[in-house]
N, C-alpha and C. Protein backbone atom coordinates (compact mmCIF):
# COMPACT_ATOMS: atom_id res chain seq x y z
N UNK A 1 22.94 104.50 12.36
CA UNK A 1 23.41 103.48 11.45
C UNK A 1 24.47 102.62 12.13
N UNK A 2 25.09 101.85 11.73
CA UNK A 2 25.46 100.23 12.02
C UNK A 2 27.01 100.82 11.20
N UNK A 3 28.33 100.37 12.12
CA UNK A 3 29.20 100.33 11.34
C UNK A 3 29.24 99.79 10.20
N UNK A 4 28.57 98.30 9.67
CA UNK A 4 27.90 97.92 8.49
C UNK A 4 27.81 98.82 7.23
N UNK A 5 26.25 99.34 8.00
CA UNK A 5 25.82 99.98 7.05
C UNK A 5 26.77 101.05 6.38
N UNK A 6 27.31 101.84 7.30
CA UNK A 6 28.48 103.68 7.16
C UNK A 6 29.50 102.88 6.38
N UNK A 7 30.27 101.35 6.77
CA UNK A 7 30.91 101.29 5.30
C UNK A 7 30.25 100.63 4.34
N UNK A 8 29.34 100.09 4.04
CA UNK A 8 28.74 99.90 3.14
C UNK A 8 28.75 101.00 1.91
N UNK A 9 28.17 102.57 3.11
CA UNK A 9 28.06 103.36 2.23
C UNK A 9 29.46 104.25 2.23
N UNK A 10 30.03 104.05 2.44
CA UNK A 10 31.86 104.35 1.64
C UNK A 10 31.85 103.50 0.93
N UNK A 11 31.60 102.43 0.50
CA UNK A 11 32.12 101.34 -0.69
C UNK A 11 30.93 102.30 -1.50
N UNK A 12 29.89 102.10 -1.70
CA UNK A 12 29.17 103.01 -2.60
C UNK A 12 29.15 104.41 -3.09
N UNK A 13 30.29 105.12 -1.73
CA UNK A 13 30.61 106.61 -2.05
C UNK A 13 31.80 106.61 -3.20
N UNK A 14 32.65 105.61 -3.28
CA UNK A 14 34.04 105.30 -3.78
C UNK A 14 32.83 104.86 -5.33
N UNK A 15 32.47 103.71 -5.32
CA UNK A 15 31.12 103.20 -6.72
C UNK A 15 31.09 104.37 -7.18
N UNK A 16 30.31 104.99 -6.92
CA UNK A 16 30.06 106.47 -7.39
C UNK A 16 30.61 107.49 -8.08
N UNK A 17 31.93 107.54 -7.48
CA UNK A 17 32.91 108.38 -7.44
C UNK A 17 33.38 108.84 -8.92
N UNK A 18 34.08 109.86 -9.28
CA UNK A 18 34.82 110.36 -10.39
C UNK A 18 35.58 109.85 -10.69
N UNK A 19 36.16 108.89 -11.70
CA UNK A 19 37.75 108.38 -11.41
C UNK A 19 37.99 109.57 -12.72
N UNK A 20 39.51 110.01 -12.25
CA UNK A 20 40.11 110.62 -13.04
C UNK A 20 40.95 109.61 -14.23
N UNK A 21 40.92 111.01 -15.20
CA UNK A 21 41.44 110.43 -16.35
C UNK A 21 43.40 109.99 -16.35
N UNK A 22 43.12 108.89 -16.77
CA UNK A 22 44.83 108.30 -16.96
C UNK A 22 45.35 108.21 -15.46
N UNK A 23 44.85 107.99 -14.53
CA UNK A 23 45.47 108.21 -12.93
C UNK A 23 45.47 106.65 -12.76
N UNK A 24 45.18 105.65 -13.25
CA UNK A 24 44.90 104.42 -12.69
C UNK A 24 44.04 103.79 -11.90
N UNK A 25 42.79 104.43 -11.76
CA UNK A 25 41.57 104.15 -10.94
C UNK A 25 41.42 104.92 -10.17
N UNK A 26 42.26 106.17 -9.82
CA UNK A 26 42.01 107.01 -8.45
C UNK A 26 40.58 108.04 -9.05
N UNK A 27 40.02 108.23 -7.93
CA UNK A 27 38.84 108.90 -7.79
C UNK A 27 38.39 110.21 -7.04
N UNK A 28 37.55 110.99 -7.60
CA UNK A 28 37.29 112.15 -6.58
C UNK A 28 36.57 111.78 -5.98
N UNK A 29 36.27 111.91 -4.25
CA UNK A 29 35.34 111.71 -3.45
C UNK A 29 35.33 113.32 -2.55
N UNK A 30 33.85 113.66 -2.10
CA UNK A 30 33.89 114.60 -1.33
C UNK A 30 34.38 114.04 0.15
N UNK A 31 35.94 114.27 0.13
CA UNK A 31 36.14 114.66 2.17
C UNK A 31 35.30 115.07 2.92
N UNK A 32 34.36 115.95 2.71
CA UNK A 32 33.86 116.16 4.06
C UNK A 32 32.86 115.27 4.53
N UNK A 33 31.78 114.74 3.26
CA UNK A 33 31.04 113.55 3.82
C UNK A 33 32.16 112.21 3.93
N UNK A 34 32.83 112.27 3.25
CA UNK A 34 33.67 110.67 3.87
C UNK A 34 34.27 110.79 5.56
N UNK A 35 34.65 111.96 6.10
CA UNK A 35 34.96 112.55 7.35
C UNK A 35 34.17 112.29 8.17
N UNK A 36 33.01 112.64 7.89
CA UNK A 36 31.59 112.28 8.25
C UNK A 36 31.28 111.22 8.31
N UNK A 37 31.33 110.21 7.49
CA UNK A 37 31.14 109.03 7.63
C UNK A 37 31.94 107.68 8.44
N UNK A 38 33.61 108.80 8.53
CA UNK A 38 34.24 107.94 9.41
C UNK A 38 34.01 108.42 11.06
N UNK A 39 34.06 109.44 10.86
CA UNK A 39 33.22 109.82 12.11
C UNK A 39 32.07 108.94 12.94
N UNK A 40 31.07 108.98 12.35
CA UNK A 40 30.28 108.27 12.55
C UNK A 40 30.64 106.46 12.93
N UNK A 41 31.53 106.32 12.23
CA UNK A 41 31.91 104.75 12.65
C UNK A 41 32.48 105.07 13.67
N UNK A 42 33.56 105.97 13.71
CA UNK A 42 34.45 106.06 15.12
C UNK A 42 33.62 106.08 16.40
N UNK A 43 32.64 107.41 16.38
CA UNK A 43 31.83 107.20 17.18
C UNK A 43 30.94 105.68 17.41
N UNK A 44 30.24 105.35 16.63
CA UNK A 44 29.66 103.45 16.64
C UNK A 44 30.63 102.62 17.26
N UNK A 45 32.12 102.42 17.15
CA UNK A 45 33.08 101.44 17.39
C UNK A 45 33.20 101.53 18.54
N UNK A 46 32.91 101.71 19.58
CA UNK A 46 33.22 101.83 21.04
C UNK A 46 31.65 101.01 22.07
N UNK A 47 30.57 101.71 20.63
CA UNK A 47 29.81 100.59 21.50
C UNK A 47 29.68 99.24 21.45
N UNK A 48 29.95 99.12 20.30
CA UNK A 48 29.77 97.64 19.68
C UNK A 48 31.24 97.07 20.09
N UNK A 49 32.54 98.19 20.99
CA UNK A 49 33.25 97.47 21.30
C UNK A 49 33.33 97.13 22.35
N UNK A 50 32.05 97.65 22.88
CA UNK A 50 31.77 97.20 24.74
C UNK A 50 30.84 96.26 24.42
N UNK A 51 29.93 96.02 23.42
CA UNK A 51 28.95 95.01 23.27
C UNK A 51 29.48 93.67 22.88
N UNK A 52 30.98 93.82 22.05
CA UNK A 52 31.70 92.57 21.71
C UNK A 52 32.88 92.23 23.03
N UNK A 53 33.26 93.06 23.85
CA UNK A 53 34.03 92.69 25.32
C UNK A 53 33.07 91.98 26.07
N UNK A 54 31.64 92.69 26.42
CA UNK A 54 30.84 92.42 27.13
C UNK A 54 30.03 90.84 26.90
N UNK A 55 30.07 90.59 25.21
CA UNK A 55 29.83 88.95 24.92
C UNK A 55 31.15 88.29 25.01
N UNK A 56 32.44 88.61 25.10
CA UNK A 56 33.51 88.13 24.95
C UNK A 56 33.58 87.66 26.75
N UNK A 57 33.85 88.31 27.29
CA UNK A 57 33.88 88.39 28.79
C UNK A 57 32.47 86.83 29.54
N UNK A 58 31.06 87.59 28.92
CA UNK A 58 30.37 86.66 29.27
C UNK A 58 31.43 84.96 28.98
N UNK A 59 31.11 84.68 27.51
CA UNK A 59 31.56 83.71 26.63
C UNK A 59 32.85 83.07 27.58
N UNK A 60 34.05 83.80 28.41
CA UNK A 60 34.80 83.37 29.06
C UNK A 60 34.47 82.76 30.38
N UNK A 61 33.17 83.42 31.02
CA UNK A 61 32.99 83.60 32.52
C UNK A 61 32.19 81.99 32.14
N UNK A 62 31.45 81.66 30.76
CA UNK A 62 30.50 80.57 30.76
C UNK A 62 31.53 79.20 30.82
N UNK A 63 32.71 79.60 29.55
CA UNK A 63 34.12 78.42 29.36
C UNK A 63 34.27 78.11 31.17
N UNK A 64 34.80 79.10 32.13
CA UNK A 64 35.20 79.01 33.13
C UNK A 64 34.43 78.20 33.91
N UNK A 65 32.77 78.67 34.00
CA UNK A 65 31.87 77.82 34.64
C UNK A 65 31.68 76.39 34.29
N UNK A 66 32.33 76.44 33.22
CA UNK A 66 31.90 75.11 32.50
C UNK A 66 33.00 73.81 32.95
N UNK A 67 34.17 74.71 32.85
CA UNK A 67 35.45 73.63 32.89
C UNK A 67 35.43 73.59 34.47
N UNK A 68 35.13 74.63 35.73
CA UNK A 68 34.79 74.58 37.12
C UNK A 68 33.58 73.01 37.00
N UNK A 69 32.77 73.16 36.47
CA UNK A 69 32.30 72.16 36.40
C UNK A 69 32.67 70.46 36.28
N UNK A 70 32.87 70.79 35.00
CA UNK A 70 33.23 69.59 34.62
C UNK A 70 34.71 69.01 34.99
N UNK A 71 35.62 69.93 35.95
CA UNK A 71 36.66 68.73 37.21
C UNK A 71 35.42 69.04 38.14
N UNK A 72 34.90 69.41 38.39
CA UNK A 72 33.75 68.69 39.65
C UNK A 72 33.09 67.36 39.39
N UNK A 73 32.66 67.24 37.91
CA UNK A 73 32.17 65.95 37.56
C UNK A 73 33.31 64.99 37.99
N UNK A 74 34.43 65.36 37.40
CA UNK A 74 35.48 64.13 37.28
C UNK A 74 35.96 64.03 38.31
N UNK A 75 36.04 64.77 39.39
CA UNK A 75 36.58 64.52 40.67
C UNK A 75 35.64 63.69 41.65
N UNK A 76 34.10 64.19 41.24
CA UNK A 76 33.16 63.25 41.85
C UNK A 76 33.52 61.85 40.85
N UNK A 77 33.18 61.77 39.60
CA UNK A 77 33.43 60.39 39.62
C UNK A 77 34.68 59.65 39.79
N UNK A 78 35.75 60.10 39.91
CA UNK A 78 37.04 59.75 40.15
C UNK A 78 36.38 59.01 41.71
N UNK A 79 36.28 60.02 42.60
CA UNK A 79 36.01 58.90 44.08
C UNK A 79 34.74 58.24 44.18
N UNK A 80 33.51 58.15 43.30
CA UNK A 80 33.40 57.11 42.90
C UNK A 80 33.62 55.81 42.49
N UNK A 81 34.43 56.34 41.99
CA UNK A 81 35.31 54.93 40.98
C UNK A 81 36.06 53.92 42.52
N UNK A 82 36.86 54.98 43.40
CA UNK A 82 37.62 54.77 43.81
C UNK A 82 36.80 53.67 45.13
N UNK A 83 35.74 54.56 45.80
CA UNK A 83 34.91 53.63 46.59
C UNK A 83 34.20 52.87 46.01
N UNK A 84 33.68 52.13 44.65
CA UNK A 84 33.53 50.97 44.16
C UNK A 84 34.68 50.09 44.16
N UNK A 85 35.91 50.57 43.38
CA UNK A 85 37.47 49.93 43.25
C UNK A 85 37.42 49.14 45.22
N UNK A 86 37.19 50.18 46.26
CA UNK A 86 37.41 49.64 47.71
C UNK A 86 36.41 48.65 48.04
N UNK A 87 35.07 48.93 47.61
CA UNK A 87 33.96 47.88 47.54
C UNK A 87 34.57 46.87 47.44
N UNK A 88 35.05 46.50 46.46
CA UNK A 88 35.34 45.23 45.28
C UNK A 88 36.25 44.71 46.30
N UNK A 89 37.13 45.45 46.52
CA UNK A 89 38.48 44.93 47.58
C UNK A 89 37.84 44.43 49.01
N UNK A 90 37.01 44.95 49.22
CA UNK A 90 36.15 44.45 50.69
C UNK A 90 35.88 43.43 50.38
N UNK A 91 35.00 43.01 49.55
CA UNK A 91 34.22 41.97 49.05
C UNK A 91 34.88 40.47 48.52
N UNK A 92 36.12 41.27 48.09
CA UNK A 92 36.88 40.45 47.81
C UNK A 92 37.49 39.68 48.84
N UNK A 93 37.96 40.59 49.74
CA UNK A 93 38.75 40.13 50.76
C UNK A 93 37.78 39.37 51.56
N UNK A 94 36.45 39.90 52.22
CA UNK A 94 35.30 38.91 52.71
C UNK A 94 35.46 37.48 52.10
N UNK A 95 35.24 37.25 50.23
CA UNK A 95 34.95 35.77 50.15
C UNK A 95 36.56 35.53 50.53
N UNK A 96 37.41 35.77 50.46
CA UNK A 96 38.66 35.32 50.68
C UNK A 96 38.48 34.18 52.18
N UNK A 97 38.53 35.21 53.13
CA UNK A 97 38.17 35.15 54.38
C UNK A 97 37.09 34.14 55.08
N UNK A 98 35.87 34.31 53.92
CA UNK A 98 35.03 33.46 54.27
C UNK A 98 35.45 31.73 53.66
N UNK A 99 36.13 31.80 52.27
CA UNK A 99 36.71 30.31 51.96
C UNK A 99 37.50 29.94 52.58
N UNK A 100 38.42 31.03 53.49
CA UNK A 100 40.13 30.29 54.41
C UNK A 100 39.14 29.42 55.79
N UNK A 101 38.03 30.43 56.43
CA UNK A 101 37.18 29.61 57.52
C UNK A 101 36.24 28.58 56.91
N UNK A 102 36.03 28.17 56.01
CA UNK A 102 35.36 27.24 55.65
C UNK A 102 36.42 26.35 55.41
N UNK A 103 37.73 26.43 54.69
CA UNK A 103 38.23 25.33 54.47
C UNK A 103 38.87 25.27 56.04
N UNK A 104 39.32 25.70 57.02
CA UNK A 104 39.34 25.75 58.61
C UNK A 104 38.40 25.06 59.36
N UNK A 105 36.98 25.30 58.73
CA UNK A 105 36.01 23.89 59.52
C UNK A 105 36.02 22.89 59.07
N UNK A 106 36.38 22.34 57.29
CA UNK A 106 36.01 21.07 56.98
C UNK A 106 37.28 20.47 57.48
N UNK A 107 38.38 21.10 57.67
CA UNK A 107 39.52 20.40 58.23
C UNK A 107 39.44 20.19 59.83
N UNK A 108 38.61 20.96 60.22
CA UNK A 108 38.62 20.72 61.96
C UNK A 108 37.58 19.31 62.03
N UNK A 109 36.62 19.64 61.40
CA UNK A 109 35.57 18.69 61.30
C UNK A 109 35.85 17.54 60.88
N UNK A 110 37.04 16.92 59.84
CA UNK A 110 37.61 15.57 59.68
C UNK A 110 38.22 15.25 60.87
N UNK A 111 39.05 15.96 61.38
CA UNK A 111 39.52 15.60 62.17
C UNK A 111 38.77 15.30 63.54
N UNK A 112 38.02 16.27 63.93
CA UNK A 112 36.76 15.81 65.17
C UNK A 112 36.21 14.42 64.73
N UNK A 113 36.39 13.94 63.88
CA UNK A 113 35.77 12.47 63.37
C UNK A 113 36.11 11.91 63.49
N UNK A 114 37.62 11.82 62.48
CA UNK A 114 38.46 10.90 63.09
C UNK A 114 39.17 10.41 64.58
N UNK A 115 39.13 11.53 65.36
CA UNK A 115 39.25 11.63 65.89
C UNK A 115 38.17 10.51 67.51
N UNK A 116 36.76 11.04 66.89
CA UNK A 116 35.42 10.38 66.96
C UNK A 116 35.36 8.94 67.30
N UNK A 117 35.88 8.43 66.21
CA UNK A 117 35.62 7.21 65.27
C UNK A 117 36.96 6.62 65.91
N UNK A 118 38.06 6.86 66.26
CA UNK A 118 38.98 6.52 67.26
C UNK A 118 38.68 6.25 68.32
N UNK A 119 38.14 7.60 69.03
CA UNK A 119 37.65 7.36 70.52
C UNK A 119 36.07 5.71 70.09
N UNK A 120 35.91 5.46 69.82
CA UNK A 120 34.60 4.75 69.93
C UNK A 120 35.49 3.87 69.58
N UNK A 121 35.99 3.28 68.43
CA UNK A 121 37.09 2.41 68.42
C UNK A 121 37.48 1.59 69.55
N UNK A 122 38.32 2.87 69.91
CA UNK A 122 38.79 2.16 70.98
C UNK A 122 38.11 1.55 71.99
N UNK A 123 36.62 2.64 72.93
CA UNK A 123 35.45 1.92 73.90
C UNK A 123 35.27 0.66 73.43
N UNK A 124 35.11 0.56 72.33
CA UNK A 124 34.45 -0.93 71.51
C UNK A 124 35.57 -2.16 71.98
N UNK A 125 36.66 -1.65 71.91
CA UNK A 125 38.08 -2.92 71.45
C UNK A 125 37.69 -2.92 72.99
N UNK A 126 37.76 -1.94 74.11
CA UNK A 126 38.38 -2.22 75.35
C UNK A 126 36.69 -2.95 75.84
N UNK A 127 35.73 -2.69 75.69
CA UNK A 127 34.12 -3.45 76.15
C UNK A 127 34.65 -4.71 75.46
N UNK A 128 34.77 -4.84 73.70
CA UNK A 128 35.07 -6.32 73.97
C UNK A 128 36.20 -6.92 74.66
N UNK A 129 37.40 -6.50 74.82
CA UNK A 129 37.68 -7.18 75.33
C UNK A 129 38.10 -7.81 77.08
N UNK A 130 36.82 -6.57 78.06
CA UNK A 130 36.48 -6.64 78.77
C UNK A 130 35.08 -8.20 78.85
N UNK A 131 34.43 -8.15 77.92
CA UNK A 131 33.36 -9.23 77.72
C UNK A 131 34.16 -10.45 77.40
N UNK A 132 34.73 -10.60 76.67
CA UNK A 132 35.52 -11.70 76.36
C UNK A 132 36.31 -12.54 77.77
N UNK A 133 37.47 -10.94 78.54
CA UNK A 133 37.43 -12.15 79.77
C UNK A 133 36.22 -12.62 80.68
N UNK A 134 35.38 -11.34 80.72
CA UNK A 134 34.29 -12.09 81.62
C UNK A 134 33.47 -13.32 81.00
N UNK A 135 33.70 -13.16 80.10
CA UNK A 135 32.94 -14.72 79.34
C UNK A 135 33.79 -15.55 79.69
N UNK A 136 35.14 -15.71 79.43
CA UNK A 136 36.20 -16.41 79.98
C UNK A 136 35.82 -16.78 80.95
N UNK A 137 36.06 -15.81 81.66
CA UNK A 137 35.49 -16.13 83.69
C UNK A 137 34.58 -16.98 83.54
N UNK A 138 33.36 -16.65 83.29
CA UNK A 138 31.95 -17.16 83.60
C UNK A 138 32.20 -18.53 82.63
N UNK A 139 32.86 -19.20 81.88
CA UNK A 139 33.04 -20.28 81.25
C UNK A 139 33.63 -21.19 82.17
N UNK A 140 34.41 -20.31 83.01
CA UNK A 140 35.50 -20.93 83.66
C UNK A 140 34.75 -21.37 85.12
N UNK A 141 34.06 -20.78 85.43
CA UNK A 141 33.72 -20.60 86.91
C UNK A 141 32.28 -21.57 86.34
N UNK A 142 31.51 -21.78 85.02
CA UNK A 142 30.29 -22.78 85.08
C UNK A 142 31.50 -24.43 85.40
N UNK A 143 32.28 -23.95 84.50
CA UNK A 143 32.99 -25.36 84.37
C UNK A 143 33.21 -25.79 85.88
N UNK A 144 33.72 -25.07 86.58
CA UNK A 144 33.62 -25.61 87.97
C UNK A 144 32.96 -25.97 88.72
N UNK A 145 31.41 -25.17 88.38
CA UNK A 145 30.44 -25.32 88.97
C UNK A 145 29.85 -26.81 88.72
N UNK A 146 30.17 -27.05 87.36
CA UNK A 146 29.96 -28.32 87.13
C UNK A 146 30.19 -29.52 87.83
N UNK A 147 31.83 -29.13 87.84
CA UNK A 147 32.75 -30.05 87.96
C UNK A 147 32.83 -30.82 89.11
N UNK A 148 31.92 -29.94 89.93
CA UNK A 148 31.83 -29.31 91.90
C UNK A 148 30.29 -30.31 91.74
N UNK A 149 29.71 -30.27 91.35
CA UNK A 149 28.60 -31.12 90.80
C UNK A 149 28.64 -32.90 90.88
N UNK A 150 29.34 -32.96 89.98
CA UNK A 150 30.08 -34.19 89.36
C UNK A 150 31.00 -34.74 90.23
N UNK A 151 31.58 -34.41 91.32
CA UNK A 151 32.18 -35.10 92.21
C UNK A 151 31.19 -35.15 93.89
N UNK A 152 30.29 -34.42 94.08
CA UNK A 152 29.33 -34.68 95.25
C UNK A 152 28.30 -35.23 94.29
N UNK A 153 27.94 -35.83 93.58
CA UNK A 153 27.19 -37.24 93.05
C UNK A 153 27.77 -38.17 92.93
């Protein structure tokens, strides 16, 4: 029988029972089967108190596995987090890096122009005004040729 059941049947041995007259509810019960019956639990209570350590114990060893676990989750996603968080900072720092050299060429590149557009400038001013004296010259030197003309006729 089942500690259960053995007091079950003490609550029904007591049901049963004689109550004496004018005592206030007290009752005769036979001692030797109630002896017996605690007996019997005494003996039962040791297994069912290794069967309730033995689920108690499990029940702890599962909490333990569980919470071992779950900082494993959070520690994996913690450096997760942390090498996305560094991602972001790479990435970040890349377009950074990549807009400081881009605005570094469009500024080199005005300036190679202007720069450009100077130099040619200037070839231009100094051709014309290399053409201009030689036109000069050659105006100067027909006029003579003329002129050299006009006095041997």
């Amino acid at each position: 029988m089942t500690t259960e059941e053995l007091i079950d049947e003490l609550y029904d041995m007591v049901d049963k029972a004689w109550n004496l007259p004018l005592s206030g509810g007290r009752a005769v019960l036979d001692g030797e089967e109630v002896k017996q019956i605690l007996d019997e639990i005494r003996d039962s209570l040791p297994q069912e108190l290794r069967q309730a350590k033995a689920i108690a114990a499990d029940r702890a060893q599962i909490i333990n596995d569980a919470k071992r676990e779950a900082e494993s989750i959070v520690r994996v996603a913690e450096e997760r987090a942390r090498n996305m968080i560094n991602q972001d900072e790479i990435v970040r720092q890349a377009k950074a890096k990549a807009n400081d050299l881009l605005t570094q060429t469009q500024t080199k590149c005005r300036e190679m122009r202007r720069a450009s557009n100077e130099y040619v400038d200037d070839l231009m001013r100094r051709a014309d005004e290399g053409l201009t004296e030689n036109l000069a010259e050659l105006r100067k030197t027909r006029q003579t040729v003329k002129a050299s003309q006009k006095t041997q006729n």
